[in-house]
PDB file of N, CA and C in Angstrom:
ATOM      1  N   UNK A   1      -0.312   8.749 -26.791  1.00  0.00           N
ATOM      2  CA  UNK A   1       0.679   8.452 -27.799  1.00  0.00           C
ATOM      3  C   UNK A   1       1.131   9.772 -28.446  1.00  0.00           C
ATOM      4  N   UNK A   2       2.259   9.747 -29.422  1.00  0.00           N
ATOM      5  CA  UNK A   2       2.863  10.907 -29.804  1.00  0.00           C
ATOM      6  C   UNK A   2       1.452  11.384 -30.387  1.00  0.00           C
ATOM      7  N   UNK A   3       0.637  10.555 -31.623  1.00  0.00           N
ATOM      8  CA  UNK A   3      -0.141  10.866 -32.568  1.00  0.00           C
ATOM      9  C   UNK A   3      -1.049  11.700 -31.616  1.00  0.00           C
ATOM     10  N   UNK A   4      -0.971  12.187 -30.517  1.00  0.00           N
ATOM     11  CA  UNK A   4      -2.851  12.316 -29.489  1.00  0.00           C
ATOM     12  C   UNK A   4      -3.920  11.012 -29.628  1.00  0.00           C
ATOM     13  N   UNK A   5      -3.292  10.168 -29.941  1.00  0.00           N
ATOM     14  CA  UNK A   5      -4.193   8.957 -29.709  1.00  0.00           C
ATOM     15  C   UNK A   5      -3.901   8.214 -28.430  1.00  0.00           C
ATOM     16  N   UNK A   6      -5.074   7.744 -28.063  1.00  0.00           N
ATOM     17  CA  UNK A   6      -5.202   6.643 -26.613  1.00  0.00           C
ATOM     18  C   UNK A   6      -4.768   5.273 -26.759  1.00  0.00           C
ATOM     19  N   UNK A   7      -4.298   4.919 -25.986  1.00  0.00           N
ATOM     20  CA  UNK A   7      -4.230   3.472 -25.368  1.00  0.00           C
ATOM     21  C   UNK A   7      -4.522   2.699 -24.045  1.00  0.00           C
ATOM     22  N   UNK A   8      -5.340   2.084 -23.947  1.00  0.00           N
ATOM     23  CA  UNK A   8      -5.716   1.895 -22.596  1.00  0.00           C
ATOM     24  C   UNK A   8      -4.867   0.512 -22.120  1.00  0.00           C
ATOM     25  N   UNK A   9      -4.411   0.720 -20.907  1.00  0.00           N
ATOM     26  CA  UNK A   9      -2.880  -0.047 -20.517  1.00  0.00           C
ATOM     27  C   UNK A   9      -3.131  -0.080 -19.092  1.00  0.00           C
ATOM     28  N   UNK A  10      -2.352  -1.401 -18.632  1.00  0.00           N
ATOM     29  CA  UNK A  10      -2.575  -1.561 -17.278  1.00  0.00           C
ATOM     30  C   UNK A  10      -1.010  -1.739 -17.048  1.00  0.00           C
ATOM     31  N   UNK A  11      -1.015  -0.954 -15.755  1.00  0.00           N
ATOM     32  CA  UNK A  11       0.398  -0.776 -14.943  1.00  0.00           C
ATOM     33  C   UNK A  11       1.052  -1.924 -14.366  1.00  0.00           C
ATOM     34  N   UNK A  12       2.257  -1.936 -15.013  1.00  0.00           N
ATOM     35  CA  UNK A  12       2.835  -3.134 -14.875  1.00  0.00           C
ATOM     36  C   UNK A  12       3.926  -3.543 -13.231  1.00  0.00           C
ATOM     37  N   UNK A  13       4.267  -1.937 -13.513  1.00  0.00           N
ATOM     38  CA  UNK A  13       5.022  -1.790 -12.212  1.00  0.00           C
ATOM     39  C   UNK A  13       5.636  -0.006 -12.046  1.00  0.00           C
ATOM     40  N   UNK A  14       5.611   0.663 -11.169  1.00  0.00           N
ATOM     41  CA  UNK A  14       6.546   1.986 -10.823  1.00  0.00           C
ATOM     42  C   UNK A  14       7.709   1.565 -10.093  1.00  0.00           C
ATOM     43  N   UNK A  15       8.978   1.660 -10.712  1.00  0.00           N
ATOM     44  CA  UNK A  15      10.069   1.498  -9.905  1.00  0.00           C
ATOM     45  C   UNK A  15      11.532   2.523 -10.349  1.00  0.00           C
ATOM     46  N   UNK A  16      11.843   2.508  -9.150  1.00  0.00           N
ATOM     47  CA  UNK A  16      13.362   3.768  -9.460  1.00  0.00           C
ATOM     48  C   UNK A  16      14.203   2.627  -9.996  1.00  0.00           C
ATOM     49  N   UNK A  17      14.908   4.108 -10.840  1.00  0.00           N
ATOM     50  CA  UNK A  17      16.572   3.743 -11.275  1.00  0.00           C
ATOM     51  C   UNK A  17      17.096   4.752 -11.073  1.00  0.00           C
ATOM     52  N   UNK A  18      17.951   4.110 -10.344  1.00  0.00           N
ATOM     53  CA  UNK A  18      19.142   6.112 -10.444  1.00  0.00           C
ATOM     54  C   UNK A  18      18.448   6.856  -9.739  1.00  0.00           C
ATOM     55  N   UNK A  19      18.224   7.870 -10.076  1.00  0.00           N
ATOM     56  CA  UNK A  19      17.674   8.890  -9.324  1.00  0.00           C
ATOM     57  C   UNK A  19      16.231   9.243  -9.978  1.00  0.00           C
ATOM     58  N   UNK A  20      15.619   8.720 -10.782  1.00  0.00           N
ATOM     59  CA  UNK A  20      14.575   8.360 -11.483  1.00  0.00           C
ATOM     60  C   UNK A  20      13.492   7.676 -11.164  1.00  0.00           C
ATOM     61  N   UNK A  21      12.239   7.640 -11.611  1.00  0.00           N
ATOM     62  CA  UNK A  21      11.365   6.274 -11.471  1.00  0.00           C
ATOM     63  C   UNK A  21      10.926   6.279 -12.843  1.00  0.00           C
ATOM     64  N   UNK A  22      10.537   4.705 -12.874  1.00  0.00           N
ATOM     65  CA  UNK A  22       9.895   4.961 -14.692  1.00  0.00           C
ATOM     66  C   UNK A  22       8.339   4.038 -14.156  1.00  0.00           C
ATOM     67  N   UNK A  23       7.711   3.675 -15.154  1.00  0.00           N
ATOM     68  CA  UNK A  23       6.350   2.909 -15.006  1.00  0.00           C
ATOM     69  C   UNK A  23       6.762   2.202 -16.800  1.00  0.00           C
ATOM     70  N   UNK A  24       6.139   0.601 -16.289  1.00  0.00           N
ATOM     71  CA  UNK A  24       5.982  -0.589 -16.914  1.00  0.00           C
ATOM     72  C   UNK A  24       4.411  -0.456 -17.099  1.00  0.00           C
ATOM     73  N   UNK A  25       4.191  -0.190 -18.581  1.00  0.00           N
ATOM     74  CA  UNK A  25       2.878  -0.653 -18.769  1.00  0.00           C
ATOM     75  C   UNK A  25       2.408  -1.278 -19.988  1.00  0.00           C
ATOM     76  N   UNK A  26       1.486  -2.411 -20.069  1.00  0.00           N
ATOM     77  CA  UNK A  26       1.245  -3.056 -21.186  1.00  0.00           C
ATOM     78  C   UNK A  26      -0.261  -2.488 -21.456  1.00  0.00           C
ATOM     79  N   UNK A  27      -0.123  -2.548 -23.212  1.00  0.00           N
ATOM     80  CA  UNK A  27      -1.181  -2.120 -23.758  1.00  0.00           C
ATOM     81  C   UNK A  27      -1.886  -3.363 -23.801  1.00  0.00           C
ATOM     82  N   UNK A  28      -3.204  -2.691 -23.560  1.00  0.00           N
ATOM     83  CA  UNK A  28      -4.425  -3.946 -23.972  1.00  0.00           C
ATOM     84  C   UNK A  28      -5.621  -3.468 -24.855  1.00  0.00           C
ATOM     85  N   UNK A  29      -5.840  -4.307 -25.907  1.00  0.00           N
ATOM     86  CA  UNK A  29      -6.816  -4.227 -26.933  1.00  0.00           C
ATOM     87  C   UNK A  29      -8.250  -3.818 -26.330  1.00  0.00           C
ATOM     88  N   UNK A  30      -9.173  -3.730 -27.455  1.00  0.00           N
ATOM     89  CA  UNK A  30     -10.428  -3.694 -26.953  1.00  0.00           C
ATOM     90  C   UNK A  30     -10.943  -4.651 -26.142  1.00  0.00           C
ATOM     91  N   UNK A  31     -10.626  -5.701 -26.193  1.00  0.00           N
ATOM     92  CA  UNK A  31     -10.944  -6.817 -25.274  1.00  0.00           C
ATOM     93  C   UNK A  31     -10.095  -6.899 -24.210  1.00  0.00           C
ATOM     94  N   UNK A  32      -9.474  -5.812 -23.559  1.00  0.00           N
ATOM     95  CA  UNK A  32      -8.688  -5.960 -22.557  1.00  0.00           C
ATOM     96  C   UNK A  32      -7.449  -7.295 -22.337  1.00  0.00           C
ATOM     97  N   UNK A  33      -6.933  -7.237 -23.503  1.00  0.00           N
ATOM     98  CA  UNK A  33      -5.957  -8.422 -23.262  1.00  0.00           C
ATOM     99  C   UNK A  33      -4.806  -7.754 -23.904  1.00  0.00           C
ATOM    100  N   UNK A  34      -3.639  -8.711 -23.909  1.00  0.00           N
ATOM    101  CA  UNK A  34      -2.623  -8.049 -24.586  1.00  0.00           C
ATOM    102  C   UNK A  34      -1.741  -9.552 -25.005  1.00  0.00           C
ATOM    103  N   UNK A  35      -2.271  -9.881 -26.807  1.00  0.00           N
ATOM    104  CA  UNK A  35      -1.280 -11.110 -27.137  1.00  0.00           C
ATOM    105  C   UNK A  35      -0.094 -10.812 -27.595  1.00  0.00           C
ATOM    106  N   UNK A  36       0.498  -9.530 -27.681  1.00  0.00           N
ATOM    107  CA  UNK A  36       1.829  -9.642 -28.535  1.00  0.00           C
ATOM    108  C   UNK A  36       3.068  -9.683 -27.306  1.00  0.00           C
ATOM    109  N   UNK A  37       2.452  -9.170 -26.009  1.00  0.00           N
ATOM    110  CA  UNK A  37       3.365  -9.156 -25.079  1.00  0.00           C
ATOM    111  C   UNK A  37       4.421  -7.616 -24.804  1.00  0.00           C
ATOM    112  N   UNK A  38       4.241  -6.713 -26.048  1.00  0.00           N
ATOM    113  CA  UNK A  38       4.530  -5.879 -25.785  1.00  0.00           C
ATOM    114  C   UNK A  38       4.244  -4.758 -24.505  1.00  0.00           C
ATOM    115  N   UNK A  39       5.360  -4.099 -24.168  1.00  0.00           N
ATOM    116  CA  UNK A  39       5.588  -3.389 -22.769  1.00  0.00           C
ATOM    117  C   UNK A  39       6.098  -1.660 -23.295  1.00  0.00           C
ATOM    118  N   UNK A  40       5.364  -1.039 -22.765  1.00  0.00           N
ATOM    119  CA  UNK A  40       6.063   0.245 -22.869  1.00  0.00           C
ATOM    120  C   UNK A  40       6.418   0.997 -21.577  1.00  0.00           C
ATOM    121  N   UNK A  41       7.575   1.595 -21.448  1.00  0.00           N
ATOM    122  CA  UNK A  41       8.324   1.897 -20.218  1.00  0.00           C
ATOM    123  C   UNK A  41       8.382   3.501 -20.892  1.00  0.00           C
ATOM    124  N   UNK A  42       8.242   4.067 -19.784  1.00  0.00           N
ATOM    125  CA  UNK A  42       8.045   5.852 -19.922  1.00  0.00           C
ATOM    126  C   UNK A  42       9.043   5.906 -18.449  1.00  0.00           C
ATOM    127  N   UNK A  43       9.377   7.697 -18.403  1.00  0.00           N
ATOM    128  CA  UNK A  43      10.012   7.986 -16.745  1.00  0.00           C
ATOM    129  C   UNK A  43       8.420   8.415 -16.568  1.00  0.00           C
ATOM    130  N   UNK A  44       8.683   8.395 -14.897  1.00  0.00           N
ATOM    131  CA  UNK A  44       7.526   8.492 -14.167  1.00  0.00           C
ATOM    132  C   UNK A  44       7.623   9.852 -13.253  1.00  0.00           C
ATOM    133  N   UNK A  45       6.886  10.566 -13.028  1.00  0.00           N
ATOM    134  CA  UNK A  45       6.759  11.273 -11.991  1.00  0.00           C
ATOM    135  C   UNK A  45       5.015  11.774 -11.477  1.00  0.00           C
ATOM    136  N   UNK A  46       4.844  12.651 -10.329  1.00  0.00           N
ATOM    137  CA  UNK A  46       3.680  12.769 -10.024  1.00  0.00           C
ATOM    138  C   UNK A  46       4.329  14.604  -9.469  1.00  0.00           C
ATOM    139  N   UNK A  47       3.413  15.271 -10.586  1.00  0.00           N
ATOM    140  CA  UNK A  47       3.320  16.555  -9.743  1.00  0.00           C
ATOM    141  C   UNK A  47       1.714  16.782  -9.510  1.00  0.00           C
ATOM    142  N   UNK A  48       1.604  17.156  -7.715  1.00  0.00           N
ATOM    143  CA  UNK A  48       0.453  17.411  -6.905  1.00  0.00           C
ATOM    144  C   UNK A  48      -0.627  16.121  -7.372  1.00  0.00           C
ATOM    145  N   UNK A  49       0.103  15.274  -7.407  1.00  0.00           N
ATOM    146  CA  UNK A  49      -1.073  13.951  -7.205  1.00  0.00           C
ATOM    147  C   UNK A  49      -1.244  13.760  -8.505  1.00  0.00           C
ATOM    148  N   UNK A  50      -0.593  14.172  -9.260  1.00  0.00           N
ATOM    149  CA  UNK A  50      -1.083  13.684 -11.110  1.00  0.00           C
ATOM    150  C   UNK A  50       0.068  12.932 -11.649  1.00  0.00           C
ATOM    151  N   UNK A  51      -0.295  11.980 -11.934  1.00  0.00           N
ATOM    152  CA  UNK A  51       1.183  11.008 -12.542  1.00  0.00           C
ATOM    153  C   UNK A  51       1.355  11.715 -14.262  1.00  0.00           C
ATOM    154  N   UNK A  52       2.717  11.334 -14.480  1.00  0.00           N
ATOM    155  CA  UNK A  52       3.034  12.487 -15.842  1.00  0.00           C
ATOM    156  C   UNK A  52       3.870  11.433 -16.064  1.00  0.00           C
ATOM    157  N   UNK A  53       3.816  11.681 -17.528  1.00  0.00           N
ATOM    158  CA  UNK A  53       4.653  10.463 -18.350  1.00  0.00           C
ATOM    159  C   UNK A  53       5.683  11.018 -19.209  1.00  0.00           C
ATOM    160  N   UNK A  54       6.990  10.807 -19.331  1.00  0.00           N
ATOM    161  CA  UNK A  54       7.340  11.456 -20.160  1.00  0.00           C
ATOM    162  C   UNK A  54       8.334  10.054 -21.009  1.00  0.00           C
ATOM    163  N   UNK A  55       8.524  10.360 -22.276  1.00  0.00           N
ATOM    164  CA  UNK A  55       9.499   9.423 -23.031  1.00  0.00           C
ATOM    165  C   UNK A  55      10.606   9.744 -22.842  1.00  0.00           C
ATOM    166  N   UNK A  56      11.549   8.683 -22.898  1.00  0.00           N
ATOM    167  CA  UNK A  56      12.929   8.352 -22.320  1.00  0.00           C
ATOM    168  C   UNK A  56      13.669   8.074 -24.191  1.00  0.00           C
ATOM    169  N   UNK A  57      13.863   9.441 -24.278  1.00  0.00           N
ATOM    170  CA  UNK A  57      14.724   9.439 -25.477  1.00  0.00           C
ATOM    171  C   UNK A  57      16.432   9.516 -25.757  1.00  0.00           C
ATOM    172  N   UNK A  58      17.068   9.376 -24.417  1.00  0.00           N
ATOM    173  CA  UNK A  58      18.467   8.988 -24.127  1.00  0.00           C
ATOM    174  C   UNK A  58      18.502   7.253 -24.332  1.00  0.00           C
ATOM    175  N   UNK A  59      19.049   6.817 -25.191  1.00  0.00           N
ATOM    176  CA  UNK A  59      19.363   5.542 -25.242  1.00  0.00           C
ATOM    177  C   UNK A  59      20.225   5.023 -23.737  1.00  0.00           C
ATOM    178  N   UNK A  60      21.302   5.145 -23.303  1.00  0.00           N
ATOM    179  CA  UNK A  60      21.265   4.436 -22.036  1.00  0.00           C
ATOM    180  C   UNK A  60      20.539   4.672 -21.328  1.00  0.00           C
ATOM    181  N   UNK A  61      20.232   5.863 -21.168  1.00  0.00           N
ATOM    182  CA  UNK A  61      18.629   5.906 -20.168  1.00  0.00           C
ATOM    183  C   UNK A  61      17.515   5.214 -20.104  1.00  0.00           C
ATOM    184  N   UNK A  62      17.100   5.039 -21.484  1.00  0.00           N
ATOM    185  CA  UNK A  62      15.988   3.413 -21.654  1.00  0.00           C
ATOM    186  C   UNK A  62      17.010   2.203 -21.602  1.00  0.00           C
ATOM    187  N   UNK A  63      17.757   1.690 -21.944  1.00  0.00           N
ATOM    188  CA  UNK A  63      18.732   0.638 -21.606  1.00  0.00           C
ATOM    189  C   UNK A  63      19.241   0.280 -19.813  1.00  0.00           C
ATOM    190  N   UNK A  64      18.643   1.248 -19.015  1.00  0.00           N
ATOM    191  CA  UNK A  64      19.119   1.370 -17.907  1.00  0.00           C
ATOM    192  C   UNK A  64      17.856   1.088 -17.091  1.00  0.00           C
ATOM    193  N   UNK A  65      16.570   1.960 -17.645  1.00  0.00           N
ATOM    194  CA  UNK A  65      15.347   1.253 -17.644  1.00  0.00           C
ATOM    195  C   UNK A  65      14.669  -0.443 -17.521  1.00  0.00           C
ATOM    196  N   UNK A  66      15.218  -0.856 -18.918  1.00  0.00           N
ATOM    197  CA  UNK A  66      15.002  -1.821 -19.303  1.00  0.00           C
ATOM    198  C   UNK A  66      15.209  -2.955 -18.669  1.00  0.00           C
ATOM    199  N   UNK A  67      16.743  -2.507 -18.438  1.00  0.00           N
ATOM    200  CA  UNK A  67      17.545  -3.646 -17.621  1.00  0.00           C
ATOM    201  C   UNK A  67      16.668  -4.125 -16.193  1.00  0.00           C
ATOM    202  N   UNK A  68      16.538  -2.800 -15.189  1.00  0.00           N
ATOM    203  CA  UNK A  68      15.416  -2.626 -14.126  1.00  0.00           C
ATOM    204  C   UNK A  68      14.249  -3.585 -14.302  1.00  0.00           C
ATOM    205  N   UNK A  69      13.787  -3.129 -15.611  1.00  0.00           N
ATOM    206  CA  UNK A  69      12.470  -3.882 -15.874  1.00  0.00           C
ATOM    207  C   UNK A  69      12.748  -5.391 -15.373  1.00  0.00           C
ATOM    208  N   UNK A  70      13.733  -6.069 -16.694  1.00  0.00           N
ATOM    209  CA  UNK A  70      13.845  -6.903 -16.265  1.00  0.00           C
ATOM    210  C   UNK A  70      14.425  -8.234 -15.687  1.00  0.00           C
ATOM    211  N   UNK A  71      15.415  -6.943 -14.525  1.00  0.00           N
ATOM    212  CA  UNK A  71      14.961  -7.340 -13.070  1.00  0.00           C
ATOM    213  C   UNK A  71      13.830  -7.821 -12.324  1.00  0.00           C
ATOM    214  N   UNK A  72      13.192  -6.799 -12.587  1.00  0.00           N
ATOM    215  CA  UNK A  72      11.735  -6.837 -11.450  1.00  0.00           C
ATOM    216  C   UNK A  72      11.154  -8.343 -12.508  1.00  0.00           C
ATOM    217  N   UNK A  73      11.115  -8.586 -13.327  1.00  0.00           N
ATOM    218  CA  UNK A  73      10.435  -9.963 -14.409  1.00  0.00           C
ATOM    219  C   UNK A  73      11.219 -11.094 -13.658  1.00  0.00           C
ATOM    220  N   UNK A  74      12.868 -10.878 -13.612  1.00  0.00           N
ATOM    221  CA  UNK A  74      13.497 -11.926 -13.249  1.00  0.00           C
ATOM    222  C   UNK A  74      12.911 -12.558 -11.725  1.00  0.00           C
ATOM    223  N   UNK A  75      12.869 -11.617 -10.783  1.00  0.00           N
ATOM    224  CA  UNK A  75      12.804 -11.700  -9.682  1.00  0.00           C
ATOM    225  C   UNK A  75      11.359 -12.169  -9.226  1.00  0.00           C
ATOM    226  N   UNK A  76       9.992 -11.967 -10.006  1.00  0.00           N
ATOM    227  CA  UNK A  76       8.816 -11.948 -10.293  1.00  0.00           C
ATOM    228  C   UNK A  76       8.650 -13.809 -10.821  1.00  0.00           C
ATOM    229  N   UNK A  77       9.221 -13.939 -11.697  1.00  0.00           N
ATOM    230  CA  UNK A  77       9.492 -15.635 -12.299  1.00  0.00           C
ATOM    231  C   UNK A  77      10.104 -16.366 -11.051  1.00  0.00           C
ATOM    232  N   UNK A  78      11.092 -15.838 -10.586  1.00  0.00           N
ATOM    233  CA  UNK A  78      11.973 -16.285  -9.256  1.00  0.00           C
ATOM    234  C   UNK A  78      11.154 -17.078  -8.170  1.00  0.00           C
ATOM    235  N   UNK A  79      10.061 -15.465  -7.393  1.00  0.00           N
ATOM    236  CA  UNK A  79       9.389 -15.739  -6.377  1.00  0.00           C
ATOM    237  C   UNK A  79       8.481 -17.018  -6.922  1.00  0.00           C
ATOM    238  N   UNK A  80       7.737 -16.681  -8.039  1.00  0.00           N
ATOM    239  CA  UNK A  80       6.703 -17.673  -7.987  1.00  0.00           C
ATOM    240  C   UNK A  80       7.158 -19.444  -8.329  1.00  0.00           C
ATOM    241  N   UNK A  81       8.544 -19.390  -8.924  1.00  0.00           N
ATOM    242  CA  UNK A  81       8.711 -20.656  -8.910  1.00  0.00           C
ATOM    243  C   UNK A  81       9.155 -21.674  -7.123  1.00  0.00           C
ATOM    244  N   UNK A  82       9.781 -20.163  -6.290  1.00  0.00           N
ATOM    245  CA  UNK A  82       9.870 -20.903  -5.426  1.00  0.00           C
ATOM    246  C   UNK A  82       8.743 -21.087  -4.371  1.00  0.00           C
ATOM    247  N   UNK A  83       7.260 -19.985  -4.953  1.00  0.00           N
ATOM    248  CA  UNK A  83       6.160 -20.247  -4.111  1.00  0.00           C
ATOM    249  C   UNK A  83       5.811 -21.682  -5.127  1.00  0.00           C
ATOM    250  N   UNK A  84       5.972 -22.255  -5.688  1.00  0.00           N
ATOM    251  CA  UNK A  84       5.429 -23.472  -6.333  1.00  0.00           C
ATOM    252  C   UNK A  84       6.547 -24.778  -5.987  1.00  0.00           C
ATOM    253  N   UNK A  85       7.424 -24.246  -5.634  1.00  0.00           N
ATOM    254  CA  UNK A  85       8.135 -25.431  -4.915  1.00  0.00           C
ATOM    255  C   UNK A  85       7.804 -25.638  -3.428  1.00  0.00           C
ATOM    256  N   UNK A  86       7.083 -24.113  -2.563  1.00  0.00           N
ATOM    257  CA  UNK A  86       6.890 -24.545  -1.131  1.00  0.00           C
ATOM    258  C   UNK A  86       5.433 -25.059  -0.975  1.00  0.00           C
ATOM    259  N   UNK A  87       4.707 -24.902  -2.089  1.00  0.00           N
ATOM    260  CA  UNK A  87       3.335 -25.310  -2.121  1.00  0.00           C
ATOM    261  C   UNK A  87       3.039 -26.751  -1.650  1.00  0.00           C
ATOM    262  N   UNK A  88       1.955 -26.787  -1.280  1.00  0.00           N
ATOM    263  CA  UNK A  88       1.747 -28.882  -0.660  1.00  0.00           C
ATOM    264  C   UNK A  88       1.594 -29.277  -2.038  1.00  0.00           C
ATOM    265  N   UNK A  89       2.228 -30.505  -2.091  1.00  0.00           N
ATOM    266  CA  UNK A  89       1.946 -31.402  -3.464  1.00  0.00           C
ATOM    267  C   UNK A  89       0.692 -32.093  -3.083  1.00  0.00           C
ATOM    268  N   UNK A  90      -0.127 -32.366  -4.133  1.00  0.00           N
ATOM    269  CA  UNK A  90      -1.684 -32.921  -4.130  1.00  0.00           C
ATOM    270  C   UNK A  90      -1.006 -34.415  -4.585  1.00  0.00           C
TER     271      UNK A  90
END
């Protein structure tokens, strides 16, 4: 975090925009959960095998992000409703 404080977060997704990639990740509490639903989206890169985070302080640039995000949510809700429509009914 800006403060030098931690958050321990599980990766939600790495995906390009533009000529970019960013990473989707939600924070999770001490109990490894996360009830508020909040998501934080950073750009992404990896120099020599080390992933690096940096904040996306251009407003269309996070708006362009975002949108991506959710995409990948839309499309994510999508698949699984139509894996629950091809499923055998009990």
């Amino acid at each position: 975090m800006e403060d030098d404080s931690e958050v321990e977060c599980a990766v939600i997704a790495i995906y390009p925009t533009g000529d970019k990639e960013y990473i989707a990740l939600l924070p999770l509490d001490e109990n490894g959960d996360n009830k508020d639903g909040e998501v934080y989206l950073y750009r992404y890169a990896e120099n020599d095998g080390t992933p690096t985070l940096d904040n996306i302080d251009d407003d269309d640039e996070y708006a362009a992000a975002a949108d991506a995000f959710d995409e990948i949510l839309d499309k994510a809700e999508y698949d699984e409703l139509v894996d629950e429509e091809d499923a055998p009914q009990s």
